[in-house]
C-alpha atoms as a PDB file:
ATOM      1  CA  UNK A   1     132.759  95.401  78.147  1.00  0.00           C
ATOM      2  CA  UNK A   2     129.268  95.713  77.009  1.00  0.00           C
ATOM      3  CA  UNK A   3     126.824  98.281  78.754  1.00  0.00           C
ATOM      4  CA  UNK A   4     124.579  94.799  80.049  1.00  0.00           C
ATOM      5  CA  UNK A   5     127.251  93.243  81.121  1.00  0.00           C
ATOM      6  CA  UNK A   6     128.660  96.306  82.906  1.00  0.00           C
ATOM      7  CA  UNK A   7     125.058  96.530  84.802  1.00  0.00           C
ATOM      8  CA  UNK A   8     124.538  92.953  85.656  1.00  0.00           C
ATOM      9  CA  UNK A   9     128.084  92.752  87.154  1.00  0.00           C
ATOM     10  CA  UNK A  10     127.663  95.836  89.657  1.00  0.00           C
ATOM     11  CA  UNK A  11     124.674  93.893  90.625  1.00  0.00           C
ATOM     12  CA  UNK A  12     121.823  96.741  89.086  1.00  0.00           C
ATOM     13  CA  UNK A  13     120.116  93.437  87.489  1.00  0.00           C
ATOM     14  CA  UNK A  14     120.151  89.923  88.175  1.00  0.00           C
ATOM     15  CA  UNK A  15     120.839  88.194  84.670  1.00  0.00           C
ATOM     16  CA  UNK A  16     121.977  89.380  81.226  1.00  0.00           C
ATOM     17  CA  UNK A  17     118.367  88.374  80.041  1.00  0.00           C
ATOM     18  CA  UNK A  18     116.595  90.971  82.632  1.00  0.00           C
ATOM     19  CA  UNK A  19     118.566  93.814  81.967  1.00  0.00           C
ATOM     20  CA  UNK A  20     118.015  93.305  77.921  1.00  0.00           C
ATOM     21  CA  UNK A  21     114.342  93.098  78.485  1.00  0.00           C
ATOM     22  CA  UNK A  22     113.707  95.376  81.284  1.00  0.00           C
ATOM     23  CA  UNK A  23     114.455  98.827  79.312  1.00  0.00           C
ATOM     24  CA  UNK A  24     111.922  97.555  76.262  1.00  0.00           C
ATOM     25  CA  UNK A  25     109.296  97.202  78.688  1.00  0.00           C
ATOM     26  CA  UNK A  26     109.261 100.785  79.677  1.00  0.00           C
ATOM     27  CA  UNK A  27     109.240 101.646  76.049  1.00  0.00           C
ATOM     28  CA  UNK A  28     106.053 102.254  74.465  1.00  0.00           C
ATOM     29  CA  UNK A  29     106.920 100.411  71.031  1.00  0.00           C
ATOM     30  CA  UNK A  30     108.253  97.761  73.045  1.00  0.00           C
ATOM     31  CA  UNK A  31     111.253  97.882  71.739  1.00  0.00           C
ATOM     32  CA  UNK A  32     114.755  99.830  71.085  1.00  0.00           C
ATOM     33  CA  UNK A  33     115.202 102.600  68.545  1.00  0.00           C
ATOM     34  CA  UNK A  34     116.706 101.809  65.564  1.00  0.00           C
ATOM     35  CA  UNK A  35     118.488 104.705  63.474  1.00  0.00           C
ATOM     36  CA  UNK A  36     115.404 104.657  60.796  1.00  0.00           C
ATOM     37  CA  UNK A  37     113.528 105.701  63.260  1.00  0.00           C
ATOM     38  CA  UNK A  38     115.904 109.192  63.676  1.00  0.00           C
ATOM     39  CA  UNK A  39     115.700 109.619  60.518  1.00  0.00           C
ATOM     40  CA  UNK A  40     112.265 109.776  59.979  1.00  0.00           C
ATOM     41  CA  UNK A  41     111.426 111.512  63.040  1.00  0.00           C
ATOM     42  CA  UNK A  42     114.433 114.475  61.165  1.00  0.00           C
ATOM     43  CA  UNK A  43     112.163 114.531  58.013  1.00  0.00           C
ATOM     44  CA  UNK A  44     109.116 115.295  59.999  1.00  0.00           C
ATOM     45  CA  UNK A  45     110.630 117.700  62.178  1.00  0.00           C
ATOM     46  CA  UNK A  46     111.775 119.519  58.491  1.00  0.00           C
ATOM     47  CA  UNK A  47     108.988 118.650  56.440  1.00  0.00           C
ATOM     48  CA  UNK A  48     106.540 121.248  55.786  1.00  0.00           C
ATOM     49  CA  UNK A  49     103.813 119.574  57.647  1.00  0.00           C
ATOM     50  CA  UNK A  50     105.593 120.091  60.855  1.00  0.00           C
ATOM     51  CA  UNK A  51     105.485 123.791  60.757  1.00  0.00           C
ATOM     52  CA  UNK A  52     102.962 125.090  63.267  1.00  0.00           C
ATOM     53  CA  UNK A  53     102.070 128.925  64.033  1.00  0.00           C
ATOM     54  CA  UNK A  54     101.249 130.010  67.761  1.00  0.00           C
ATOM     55  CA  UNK A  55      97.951 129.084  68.102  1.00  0.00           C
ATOM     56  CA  UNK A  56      98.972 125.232  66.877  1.00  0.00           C
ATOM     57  CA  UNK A  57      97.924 125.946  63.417  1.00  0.00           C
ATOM     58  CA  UNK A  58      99.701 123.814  60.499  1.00  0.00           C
ATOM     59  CA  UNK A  59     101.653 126.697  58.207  1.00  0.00           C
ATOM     60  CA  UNK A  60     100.545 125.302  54.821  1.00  0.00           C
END
Protein backbone atom coordinates (compact mmCIF):
# COMPACT_ATOMS: atom_id res chain seq x y z
CA UNK A 1 0.00 0.00 0.00
CA UNK A 2 1.11 3.32 -1.14
CA UNK A 3 2.01 6.14 1.48
CA UNK A 4 -1.38 8.30 -0.14
CA UNK A 5 -3.36 5.70 0.03
CA UNK A 6 -2.27 4.74 3.55
CA UNK A 7 -3.20 8.57 4.60
CA UNK A 8 -6.44 8.97 2.83
CA UNK A 9 -7.71 5.65 4.33
CA UNK A 10 -6.99 6.60 8.14
CA UNK A 11 -8.98 9.56 7.17
CA UNK A 12 -5.71 12.36 7.47
CA UNK A 13 -7.10 13.62 3.88
CA UNK A 14 -10.21 13.45 2.11
CA UNK A 15 -9.25 12.19 -1.53
CA UNK A 16 -6.15 10.69 -3.16
CA UNK A 17 -6.00 14.03 -5.21
CA UNK A 18 -5.66 16.30 -1.84
CA UNK A 19 -3.15 14.44 -0.21
CA UNK A 20 -0.87 14.42 -3.63
CA UNK A 21 -1.25 18.11 -3.87
CA UNK A 22 -1.33 19.26 -0.39
CA UNK A 23 2.54 18.48 0.49
CA UNK A 24 3.66 20.50 -2.97
CA UNK A 25 1.91 23.39 -1.77
CA UNK A 26 3.98 23.79 1.30
CA UNK A 27 7.00 23.38 -0.85
CA UNK A 28 8.62 26.36 -2.09
CA UNK A 29 9.43 24.93 -5.73
CA UNK A 30 6.06 23.71 -5.76
CA UNK A 31 6.89 20.58 -6.23
CA UNK A 32 8.65 17.15 -4.95
CA UNK A 33 12.39 16.55 -4.98
CA UNK A 34 13.68 14.62 -7.50
CA UNK A 35 17.17 12.76 -6.92
CA UNK A 36 19.00 15.45 -9.39
CA UNK A 37 18.25 17.70 -7.14
CA UNK A 38 20.53 15.63 -4.22
CA UNK A 39 22.92 15.44 -6.32
CA UNK A 40 23.53 18.78 -7.11
CA UNK A 41 22.87 20.13 -3.82
CA UNK A 42 26.22 17.09 -2.86
CA UNK A 43 28.41 18.92 -5.50
CA UNK A 44 27.81 22.25 -3.95
CA UNK A 45 28.15 21.20 -0.55
CA UNK A 46 31.89 19.69 -1.95
CA UNK A 47 32.68 22.12 -4.44
CA UNK A 48 35.16 24.62 -3.59
CA UNK A 49 32.79 27.46 -3.68
CA UNK A 50 31.01 26.16 -0.69
CA UNK A 51 33.88 26.49 1.63
CA UNK A 52 33.32 29.40 3.98
CA UNK A 53 35.76 30.63 6.92
CA UNK A 54 34.17 32.01 10.29
CA UNK A 55 33.38 35.26 9.48
CA UNK A 56 31.22 33.84 6.20
CA UNK A 57 34.07 34.46 3.94
CA UNK A 58 34.29 32.18 0.63
CA UNK A 59 37.89 30.13 1.07
CA UNK A 60 39.09 30.68 -2.52
Amino acid sequence: MRLKDKVVEHGNMPSENEAVELPTTQIPSGRMGVPRDIADGVVFLVSDESCVDEWGRTCY
